[in-house]
N, C-alpha and C. Protein backbone atom coordinates (compact mmCIF):
# COMPACT_ATOMS: atom_id res chain seq x y z
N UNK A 1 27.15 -64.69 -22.49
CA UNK A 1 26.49 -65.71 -21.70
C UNK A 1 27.11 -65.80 -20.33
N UNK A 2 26.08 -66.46 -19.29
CA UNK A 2 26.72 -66.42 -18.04
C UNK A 2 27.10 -68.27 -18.15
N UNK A 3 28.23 -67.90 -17.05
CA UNK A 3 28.46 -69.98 -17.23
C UNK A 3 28.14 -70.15 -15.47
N UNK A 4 27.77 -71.51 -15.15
CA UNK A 4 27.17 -71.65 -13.80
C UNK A 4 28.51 -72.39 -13.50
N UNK A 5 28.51 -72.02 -12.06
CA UNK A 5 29.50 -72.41 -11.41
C UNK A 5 28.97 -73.77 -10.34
N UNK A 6 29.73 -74.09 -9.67
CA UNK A 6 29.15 -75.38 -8.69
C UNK A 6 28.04 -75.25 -7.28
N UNK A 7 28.34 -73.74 -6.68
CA UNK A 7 27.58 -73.45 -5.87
C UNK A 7 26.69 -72.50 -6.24
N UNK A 8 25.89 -72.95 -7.73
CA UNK A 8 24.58 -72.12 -7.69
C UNK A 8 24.41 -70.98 -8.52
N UNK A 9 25.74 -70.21 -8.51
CA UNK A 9 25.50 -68.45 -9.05
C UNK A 9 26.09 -68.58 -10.15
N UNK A 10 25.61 -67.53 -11.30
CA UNK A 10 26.25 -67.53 -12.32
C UNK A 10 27.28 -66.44 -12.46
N UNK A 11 28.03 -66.94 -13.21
CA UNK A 11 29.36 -66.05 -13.33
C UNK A 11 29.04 -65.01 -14.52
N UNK A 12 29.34 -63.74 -14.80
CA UNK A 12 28.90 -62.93 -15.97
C UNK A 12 29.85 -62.82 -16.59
N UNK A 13 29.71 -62.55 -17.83
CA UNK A 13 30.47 -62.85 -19.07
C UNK A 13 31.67 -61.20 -19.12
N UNK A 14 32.43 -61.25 -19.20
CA UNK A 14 33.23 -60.01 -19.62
C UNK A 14 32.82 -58.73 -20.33
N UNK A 15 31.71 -59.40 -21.31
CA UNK A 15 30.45 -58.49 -21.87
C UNK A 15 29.69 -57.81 -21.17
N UNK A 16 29.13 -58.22 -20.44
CA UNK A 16 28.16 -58.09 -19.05
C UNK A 16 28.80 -57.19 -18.09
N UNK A 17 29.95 -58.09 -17.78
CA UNK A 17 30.87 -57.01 -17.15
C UNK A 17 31.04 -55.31 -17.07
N UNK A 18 31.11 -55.30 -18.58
CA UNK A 18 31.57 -54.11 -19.47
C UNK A 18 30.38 -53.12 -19.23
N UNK A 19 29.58 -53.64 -19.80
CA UNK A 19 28.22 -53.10 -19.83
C UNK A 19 27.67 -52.75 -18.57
N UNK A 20 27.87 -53.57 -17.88
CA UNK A 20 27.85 -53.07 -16.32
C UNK A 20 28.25 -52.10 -15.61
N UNK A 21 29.53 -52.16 -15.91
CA UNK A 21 30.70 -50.99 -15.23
C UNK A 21 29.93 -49.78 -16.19
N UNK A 22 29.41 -49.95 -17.50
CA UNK A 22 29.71 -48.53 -18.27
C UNK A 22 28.67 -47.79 -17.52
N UNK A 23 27.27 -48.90 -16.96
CA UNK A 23 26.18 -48.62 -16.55
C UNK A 23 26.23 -47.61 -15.34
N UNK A 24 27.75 -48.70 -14.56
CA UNK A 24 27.33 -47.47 -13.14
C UNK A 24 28.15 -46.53 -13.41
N UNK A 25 28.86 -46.39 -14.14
CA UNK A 25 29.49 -45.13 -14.67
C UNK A 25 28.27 -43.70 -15.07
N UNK A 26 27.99 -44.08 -15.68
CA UNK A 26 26.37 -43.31 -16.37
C UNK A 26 25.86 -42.56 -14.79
N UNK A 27 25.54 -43.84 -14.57
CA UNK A 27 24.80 -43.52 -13.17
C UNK A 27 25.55 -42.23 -12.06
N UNK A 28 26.97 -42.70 -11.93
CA UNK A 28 28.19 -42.06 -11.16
C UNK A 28 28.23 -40.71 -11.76
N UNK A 29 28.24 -40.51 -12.77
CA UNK A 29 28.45 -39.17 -13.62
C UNK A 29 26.90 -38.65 -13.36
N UNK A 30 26.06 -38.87 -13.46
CA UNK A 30 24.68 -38.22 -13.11
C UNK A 30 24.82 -37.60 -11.84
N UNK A 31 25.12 -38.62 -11.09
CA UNK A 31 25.24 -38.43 -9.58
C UNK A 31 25.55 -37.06 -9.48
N UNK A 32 26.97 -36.90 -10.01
CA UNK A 32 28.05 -36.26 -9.62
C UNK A 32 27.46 -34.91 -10.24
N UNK A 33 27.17 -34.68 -11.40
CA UNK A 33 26.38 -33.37 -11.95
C UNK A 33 25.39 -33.11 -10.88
N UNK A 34 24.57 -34.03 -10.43
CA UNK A 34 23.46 -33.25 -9.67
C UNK A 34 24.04 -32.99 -8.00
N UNK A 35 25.43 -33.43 -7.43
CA UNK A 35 25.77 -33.02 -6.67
C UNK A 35 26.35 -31.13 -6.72
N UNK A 36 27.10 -31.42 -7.97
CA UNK A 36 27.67 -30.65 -7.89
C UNK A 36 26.79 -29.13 -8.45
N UNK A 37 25.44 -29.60 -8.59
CA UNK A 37 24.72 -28.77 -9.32
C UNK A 37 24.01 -28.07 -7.88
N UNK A 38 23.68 -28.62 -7.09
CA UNK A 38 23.75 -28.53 -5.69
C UNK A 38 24.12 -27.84 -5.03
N UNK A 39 25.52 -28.01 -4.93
CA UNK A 39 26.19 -27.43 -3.71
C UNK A 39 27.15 -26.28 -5.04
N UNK A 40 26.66 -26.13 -6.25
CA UNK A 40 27.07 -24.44 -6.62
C UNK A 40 26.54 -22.97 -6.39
N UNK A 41 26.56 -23.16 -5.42
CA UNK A 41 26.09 -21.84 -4.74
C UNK A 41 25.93 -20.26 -5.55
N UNK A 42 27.04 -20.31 -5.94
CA UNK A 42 26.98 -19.22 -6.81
C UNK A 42 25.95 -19.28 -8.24
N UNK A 43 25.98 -20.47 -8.89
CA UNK A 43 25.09 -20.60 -9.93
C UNK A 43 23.46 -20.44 -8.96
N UNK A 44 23.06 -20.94 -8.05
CA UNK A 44 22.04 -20.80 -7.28
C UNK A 44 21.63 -19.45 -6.76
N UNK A 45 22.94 -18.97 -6.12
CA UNK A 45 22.26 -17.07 -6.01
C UNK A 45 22.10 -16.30 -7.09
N UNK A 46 22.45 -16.56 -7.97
CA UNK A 46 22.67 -15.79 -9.50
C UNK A 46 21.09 -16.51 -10.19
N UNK A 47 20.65 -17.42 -9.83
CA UNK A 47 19.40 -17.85 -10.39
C UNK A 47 18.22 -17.26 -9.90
N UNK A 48 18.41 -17.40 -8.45
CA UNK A 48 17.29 -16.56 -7.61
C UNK A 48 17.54 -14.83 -7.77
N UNK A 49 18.83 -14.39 -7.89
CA UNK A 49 19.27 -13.03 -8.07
C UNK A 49 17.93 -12.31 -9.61
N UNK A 50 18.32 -13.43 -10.68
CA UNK A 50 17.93 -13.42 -11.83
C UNK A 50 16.18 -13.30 -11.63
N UNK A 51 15.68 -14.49 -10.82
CA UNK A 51 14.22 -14.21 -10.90
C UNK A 51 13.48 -13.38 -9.92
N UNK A 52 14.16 -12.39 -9.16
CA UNK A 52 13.73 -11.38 -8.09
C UNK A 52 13.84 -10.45 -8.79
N UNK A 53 14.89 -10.55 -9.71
CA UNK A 53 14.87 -8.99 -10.52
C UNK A 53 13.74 -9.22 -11.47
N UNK A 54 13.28 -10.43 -12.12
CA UNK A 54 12.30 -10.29 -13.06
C UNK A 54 11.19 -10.24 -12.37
N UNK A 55 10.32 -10.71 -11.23
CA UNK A 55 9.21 -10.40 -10.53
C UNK A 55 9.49 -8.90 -9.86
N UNK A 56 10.42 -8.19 -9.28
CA UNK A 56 10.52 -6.88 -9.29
C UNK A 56 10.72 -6.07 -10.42
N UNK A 57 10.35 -6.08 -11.69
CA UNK A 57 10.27 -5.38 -12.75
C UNK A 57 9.03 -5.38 -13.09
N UNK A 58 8.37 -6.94 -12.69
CA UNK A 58 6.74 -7.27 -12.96
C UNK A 58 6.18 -6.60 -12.22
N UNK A 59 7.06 -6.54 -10.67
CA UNK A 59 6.02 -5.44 -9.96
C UNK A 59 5.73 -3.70 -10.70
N UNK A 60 7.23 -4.11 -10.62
CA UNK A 60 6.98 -2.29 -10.82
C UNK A 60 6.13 -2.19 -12.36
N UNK A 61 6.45 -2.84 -13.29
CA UNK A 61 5.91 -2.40 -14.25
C UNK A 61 3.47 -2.43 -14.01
N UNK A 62 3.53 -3.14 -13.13
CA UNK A 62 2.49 -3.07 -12.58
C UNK A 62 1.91 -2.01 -11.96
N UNK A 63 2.86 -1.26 -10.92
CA UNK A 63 2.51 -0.33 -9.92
C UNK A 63 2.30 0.85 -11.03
N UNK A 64 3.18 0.68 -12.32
CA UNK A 64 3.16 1.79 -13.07
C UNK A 64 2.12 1.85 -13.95
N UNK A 65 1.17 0.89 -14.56
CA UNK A 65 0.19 1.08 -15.13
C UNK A 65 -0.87 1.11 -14.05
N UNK A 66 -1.11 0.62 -12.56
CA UNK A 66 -2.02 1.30 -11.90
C UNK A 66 -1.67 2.40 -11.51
N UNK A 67 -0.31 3.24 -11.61
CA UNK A 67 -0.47 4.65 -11.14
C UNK A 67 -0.56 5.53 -12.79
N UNK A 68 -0.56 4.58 -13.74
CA UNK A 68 -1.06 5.75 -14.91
C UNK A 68 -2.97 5.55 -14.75
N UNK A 69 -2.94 4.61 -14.51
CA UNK A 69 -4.80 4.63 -14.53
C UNK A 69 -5.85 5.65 -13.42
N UNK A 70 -4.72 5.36 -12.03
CA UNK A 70 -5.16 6.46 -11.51
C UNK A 70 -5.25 7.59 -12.00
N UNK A 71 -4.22 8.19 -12.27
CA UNK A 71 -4.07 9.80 -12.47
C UNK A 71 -4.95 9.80 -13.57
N UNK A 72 -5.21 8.84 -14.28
CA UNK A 72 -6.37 9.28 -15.47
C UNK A 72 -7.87 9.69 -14.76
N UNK A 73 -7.79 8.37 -13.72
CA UNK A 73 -9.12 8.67 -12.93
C UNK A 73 -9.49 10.00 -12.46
N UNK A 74 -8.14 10.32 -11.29
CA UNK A 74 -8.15 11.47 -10.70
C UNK A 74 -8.00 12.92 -11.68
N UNK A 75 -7.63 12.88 -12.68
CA UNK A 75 -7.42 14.00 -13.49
C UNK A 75 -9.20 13.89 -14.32
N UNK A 76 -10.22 13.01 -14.60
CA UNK A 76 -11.29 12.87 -14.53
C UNK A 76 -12.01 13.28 -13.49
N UNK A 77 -11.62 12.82 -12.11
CA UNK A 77 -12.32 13.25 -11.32
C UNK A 77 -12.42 14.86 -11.16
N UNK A 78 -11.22 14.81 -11.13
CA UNK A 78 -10.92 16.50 -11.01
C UNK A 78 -11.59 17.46 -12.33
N UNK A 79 -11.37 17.22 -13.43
CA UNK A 79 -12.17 17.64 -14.49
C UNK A 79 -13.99 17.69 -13.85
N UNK A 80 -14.66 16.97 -13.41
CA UNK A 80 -15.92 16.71 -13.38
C UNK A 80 -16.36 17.53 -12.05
N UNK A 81 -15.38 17.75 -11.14
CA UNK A 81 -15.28 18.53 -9.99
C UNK A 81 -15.13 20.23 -10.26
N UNK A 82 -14.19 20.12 -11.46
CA UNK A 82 -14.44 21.66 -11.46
C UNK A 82 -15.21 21.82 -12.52
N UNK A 83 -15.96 21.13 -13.10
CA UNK A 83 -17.13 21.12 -13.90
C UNK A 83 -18.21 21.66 -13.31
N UNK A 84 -18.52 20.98 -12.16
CA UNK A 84 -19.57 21.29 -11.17
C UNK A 84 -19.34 22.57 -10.16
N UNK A 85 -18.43 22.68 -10.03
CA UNK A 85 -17.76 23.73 -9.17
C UNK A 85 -18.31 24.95 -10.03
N UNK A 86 -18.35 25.28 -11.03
CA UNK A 86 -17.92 26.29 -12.39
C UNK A 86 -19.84 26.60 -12.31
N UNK A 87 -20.41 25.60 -12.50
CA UNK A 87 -21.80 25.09 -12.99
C UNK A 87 -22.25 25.65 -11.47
N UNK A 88 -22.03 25.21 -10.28
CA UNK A 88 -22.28 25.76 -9.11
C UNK A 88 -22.51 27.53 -9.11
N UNK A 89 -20.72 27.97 -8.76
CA UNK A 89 -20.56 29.46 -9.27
C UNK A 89 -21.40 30.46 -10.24
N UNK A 90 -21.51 29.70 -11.06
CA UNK A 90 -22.63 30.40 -12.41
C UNK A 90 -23.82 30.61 -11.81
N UNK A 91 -24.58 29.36 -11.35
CA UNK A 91 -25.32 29.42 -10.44
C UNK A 91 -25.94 30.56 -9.72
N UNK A 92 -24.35 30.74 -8.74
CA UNK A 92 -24.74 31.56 -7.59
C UNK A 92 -24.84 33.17 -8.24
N UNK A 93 -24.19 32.98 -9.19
CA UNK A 93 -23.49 34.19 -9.79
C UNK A 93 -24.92 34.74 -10.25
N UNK A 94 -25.85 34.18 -11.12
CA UNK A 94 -26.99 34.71 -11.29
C UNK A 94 -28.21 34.64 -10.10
N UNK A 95 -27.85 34.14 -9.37
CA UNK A 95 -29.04 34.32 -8.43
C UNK A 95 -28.52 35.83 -7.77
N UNK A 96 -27.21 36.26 -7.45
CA UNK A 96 -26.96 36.97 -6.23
C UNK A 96 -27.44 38.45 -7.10
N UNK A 97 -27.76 39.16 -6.27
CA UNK A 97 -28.47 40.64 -7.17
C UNK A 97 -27.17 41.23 -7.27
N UNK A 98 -27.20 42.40 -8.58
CA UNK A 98 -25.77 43.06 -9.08
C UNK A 98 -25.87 44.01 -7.74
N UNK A 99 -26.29 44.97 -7.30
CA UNK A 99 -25.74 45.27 -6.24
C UNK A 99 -24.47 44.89 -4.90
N UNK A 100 -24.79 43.31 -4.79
CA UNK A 100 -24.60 42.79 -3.96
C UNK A 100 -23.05 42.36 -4.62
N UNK A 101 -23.22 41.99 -5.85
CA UNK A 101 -21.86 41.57 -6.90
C UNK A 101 -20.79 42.29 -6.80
N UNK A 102 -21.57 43.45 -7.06
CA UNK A 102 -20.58 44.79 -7.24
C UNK A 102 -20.05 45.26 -6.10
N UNK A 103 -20.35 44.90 -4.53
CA UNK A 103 -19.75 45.27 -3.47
C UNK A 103 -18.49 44.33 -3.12
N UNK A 104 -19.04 43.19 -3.75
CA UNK A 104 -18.20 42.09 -3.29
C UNK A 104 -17.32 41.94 -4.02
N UNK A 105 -17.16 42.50 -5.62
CA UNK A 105 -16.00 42.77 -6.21
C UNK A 105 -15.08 43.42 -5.62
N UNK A 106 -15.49 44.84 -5.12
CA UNK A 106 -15.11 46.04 -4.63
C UNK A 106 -14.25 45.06 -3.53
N UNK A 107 -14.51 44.27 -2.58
CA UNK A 107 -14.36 43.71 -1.45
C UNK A 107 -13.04 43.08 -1.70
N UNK A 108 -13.09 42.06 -3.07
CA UNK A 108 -12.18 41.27 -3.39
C UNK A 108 -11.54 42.37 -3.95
N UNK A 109 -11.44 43.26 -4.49
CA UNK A 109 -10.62 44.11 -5.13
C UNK A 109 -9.26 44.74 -4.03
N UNK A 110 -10.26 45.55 -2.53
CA UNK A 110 -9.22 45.51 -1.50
C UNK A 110 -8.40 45.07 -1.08
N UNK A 111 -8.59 43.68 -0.99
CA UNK A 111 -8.04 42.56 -0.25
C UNK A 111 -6.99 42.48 -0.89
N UNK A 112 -6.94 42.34 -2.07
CA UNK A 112 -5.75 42.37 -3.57
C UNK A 112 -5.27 43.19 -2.99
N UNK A 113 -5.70 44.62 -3.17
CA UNK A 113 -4.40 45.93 -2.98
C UNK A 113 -4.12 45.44 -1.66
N UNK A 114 -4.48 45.15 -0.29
CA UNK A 114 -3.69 45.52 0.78
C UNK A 114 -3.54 43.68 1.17
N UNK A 115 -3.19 43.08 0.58
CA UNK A 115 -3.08 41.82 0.91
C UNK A 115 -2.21 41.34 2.21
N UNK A 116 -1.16 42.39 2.12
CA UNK A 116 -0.19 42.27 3.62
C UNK A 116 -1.32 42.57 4.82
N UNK A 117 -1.90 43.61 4.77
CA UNK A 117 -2.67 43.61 6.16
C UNK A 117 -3.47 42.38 6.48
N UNK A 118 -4.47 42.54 4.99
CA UNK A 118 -5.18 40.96 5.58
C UNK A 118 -4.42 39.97 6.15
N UNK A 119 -3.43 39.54 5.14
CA UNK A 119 -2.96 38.37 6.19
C UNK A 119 -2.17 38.88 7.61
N UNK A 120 -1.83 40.28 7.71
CA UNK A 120 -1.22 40.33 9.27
C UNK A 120 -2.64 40.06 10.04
N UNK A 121 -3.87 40.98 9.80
CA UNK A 121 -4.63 40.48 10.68
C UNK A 121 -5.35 39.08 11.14
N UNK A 122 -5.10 38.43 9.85
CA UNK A 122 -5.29 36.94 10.31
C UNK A 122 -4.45 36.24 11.10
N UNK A 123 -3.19 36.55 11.41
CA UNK A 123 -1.99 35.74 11.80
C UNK A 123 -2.76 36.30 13.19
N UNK A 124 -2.84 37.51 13.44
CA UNK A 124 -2.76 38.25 14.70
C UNK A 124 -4.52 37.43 15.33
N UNK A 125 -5.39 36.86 14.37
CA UNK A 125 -6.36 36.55 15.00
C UNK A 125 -6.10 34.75 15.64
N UNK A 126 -5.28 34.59 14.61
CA UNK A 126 -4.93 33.30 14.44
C UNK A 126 -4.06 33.14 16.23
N UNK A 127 -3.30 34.07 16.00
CA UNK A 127 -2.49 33.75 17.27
C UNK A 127 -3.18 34.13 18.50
N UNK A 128 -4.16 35.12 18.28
CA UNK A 128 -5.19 35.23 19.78
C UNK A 128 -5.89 33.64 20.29
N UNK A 129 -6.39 33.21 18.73
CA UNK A 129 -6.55 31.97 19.22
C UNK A 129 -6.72 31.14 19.85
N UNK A 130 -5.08 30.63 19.32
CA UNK A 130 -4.28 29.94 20.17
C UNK A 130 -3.75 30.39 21.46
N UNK A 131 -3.68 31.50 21.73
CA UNK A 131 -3.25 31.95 23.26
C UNK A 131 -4.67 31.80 23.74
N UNK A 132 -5.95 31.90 23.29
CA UNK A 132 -6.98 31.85 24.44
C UNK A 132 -7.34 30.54 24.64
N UNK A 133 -7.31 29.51 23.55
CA UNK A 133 -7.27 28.31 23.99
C UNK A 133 -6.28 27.87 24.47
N UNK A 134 -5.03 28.03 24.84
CA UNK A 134 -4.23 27.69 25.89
C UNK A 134 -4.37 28.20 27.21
N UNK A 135 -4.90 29.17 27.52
CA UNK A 135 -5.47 29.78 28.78
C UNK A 135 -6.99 29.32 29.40
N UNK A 136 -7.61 28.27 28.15
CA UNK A 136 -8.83 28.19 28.62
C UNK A 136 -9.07 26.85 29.30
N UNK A 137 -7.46 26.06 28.57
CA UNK A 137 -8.01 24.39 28.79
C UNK A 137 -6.89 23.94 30.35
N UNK A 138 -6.38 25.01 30.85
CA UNK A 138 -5.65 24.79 32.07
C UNK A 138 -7.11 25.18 32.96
């Protein structure tokens, strides 16, 4: 109980007291955890450390199932490309008359045996080229 004094206020009981103090104690100790929870820096970089590495694992594990889906695509695409490519060739292959086949074997057959010349004469056309278009655009 509180007992009233002469000017008005009541005085609190030793109970009250107690209970009081334990109160801002409670309070003081809260305080003090969330200060100190605060200004621990190290527990704070180690938290953010912790969730950059888990959204950079989310990434990557992301980048890695869109780069397996691609290559499925592109290894599809590519399948369906030389599908048509093949289907093309066949194509041409029966339209062109055997005469014409048979020279052009012969043709590709050369090229095989002397493969060094061909490509010297390409380099050598290759580089006329370029020297006549440098002589042409001055």
């Amino acid at each position: 109980m509180t007992d009233q004094t002469g000017n008005g206020r009541q005085t609190p009981t030793a109970e009250e007291l107690r209970a009081q103090v334990e109160g801002t104690r409670e309070e003081l100790g809260q305080t003090v955890e969330a200060l100190a929870a605060k200004t621990d820096i190290k527990a704070q970089v180690q938290q953010r450390t912790t969730a950059a590495r888990e959204k950079a694992a989310e990434v990557g594990h992301r980048a890695q199932d869109k780069a397996a889906h691609a290559k499925g695509r592109a290894a599809e695409v590519g399948h369906r490309a030389q599908d048509k490519a093949t289907h093309a060739l066949e194509a041409a292959r029966d339209k062109t008359p055997e005469p014409l086949r048979e020279k052009t074997t012969e043709a590709a057959s050369a090229v095989n045996r002397h493969r060094g010349l061909v490509l010297g004469g390409a380099a050598a056309l290759a580089l006329a080229f370029v020297l006549w278009r440098g002589t042409t655009k001055r």
